[in-house]
C-alpha atoms as a PDB file:
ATOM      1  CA  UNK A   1       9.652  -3.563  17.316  1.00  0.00           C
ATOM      2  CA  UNK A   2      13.159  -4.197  18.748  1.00  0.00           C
ATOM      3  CA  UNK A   3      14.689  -1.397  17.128  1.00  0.00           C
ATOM      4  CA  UNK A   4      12.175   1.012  17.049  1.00  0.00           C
ATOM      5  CA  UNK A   5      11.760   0.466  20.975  1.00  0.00           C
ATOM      6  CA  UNK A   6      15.561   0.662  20.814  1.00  0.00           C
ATOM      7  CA  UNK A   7      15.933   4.070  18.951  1.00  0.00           C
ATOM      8  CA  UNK A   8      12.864   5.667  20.798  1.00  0.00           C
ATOM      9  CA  UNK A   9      14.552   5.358  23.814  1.00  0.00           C
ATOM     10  CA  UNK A  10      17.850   6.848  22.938  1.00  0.00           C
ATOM     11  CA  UNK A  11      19.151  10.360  22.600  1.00  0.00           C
ATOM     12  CA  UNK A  12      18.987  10.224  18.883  1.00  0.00           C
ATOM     13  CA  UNK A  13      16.933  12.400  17.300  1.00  0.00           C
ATOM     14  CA  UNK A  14      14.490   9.777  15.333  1.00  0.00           C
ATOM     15  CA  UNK A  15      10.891   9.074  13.415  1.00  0.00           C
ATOM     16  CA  UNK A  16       9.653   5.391  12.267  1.00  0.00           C
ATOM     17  CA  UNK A  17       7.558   5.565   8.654  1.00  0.00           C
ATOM     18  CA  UNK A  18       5.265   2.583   8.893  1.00  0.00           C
ATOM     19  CA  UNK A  19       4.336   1.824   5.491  1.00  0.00           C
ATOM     20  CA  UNK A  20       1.247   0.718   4.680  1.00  0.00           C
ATOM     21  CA  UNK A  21       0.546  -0.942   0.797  1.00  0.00           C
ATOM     22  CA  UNK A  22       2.604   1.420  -1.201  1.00  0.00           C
ATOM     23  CA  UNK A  23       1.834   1.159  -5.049  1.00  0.00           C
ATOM     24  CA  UNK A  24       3.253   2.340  -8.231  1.00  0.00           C
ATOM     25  CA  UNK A  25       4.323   1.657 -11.797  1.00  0.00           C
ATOM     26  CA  UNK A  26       7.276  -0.619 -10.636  1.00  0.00           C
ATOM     27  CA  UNK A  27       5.122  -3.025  -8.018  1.00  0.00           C
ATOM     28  CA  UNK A  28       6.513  -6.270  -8.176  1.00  0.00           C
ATOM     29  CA  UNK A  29       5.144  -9.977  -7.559  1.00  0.00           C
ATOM     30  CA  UNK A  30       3.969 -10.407  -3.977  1.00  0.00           C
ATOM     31  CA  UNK A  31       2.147  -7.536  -3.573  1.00  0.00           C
ATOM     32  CA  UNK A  32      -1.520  -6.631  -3.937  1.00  0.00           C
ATOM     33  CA  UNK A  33      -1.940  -4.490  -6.950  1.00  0.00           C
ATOM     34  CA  UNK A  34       1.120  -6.351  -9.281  1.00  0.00           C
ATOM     35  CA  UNK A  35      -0.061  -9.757  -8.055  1.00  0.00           C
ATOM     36  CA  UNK A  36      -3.614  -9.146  -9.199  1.00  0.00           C
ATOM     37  CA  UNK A  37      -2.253  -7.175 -13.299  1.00  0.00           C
ATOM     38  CA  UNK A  38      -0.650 -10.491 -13.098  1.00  0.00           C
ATOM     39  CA  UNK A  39      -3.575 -12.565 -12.437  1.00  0.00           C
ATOM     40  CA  UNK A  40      -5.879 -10.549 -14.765  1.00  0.00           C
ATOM     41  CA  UNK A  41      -3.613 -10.664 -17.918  1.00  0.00           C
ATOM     42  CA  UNK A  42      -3.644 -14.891 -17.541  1.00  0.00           C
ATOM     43  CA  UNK A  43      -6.775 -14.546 -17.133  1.00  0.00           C
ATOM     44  CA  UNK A  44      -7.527 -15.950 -13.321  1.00  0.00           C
ATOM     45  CA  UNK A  45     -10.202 -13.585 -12.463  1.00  0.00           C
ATOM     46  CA  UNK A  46      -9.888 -14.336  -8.594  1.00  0.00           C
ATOM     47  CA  UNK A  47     -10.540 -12.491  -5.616  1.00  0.00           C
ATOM     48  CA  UNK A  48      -8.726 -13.897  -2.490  1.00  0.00           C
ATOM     49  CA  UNK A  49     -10.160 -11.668   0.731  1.00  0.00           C
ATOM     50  CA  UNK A  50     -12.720  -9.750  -1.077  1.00  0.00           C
ATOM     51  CA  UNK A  51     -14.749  -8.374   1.360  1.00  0.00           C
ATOM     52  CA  UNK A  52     -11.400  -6.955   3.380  1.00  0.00           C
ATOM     53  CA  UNK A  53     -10.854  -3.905   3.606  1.00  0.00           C
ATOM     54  CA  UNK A  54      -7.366  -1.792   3.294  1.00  0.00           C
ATOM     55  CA  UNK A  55      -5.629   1.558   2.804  1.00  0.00           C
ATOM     56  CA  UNK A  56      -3.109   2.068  -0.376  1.00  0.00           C
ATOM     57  CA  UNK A  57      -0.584   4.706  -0.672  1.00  0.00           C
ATOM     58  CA  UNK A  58       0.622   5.917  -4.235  1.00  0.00           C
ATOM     59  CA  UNK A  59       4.722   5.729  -4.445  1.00  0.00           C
ATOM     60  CA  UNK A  60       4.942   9.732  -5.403  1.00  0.00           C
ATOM     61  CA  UNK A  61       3.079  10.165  -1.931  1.00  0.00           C
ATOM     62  CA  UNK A  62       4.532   8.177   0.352  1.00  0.00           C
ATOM     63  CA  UNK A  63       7.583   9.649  -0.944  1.00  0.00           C
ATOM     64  CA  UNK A  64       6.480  13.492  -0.353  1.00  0.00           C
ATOM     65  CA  UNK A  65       5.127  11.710   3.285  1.00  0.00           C
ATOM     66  CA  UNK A  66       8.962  10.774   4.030  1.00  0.00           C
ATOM     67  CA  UNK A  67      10.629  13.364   2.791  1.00  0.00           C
ATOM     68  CA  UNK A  68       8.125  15.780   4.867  1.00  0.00           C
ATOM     69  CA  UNK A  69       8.744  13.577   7.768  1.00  0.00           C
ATOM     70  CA  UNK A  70      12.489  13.995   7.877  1.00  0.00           C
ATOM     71  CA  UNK A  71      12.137  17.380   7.979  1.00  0.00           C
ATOM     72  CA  UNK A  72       9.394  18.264  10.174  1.00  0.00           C
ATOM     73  CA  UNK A  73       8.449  15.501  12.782  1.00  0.00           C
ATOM     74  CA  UNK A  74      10.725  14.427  15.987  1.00  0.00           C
ATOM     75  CA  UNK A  75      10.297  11.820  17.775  1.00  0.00           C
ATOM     76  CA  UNK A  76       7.372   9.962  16.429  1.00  0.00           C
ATOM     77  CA  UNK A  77       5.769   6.503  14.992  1.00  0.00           C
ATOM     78  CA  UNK A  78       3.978   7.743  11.762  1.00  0.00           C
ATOM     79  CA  UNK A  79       2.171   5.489   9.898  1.00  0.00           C
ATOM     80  CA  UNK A  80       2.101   6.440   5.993  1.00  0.00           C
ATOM     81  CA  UNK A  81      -0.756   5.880   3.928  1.00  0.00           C
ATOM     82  CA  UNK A  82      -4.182   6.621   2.989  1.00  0.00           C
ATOM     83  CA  UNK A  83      -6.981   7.127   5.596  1.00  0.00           C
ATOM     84  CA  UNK A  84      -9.471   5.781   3.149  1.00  0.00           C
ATOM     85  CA  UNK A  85      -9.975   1.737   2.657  1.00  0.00           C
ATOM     86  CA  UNK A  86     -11.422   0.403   0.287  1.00  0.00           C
ATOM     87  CA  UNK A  87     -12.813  -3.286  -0.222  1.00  0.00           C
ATOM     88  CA  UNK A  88     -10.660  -5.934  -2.027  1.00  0.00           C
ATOM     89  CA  UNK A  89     -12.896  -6.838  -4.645  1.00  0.00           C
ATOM     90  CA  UNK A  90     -13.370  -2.886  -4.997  1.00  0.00           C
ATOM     91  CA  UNK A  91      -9.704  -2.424  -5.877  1.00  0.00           C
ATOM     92  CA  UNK A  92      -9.517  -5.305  -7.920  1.00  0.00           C
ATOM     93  CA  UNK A  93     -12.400  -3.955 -10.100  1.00  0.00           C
ATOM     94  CA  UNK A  94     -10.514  -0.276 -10.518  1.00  0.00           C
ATOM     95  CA  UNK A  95      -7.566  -2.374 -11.721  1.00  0.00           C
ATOM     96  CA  UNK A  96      -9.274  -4.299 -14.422  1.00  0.00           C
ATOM     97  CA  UNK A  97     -10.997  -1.633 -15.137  1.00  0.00           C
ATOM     98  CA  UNK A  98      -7.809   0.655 -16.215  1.00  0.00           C
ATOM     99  CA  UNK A  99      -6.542  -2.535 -18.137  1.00  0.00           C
ATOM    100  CA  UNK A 100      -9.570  -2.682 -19.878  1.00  0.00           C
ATOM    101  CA  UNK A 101     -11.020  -5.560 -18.661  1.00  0.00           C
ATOM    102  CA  UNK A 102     -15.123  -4.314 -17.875  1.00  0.00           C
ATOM    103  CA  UNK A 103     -17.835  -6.743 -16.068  1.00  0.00           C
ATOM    104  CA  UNK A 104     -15.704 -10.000 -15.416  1.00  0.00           C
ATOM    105  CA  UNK A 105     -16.531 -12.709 -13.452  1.00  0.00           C
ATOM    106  CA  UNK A 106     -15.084 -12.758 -10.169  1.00  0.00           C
ATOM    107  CA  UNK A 107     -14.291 -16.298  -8.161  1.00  0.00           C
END
């Protein structure tokens, strides 16, 4: 907050890209979608937060979002991501679903 406050108030020309659960082929351990491939290939079939809801971004967009951003908006806080949520246990069930894994029971 520091430095965005800091920025926004100079003579720079600026934008802030707030990210907001960016996804892709290369996700590693401590996020949402990696941590739960992880979880389904040992076999934990757990849902931590399943009735939360929240946005996710593909990596090829949120790219596209920046690179548009650097070239068109001044001046601005943009957050980048999807305007769609979806429920935890939702997303979890599209992710076993593309591993294969159909009708498991959730904890």
């Amino acid at each position: 907050i520091a430095s965005e406050n800091y920025v926004a108030n100079s003579k720079l020309p600026w934008v802030v890209a707030r990210y907001f659960n960016v996804y892709g082929p290369n996700s590693k351990a401590g996020h949402f979608v990696a941590d739960q491939i992880d979880k389904i290939r040992r076999g934990v079939y757990e849902i931590i937060g399943g009735d939360e809801t929240r946005s996710f971004c593909y990596i090829e967009d949120a790219i596209l979002a920046t690179i548009y951003l650097g070239e068109n908006v001044s001046k601005m806080v943009v957050n980048v991501g999807n305007d769609q949520e979806i429920r935890i246990d939702e997303a979890t069930k599209i992710i076993a679903d593309s591993m294969g894994f159909h009708n498991l029971s959730w904890t």
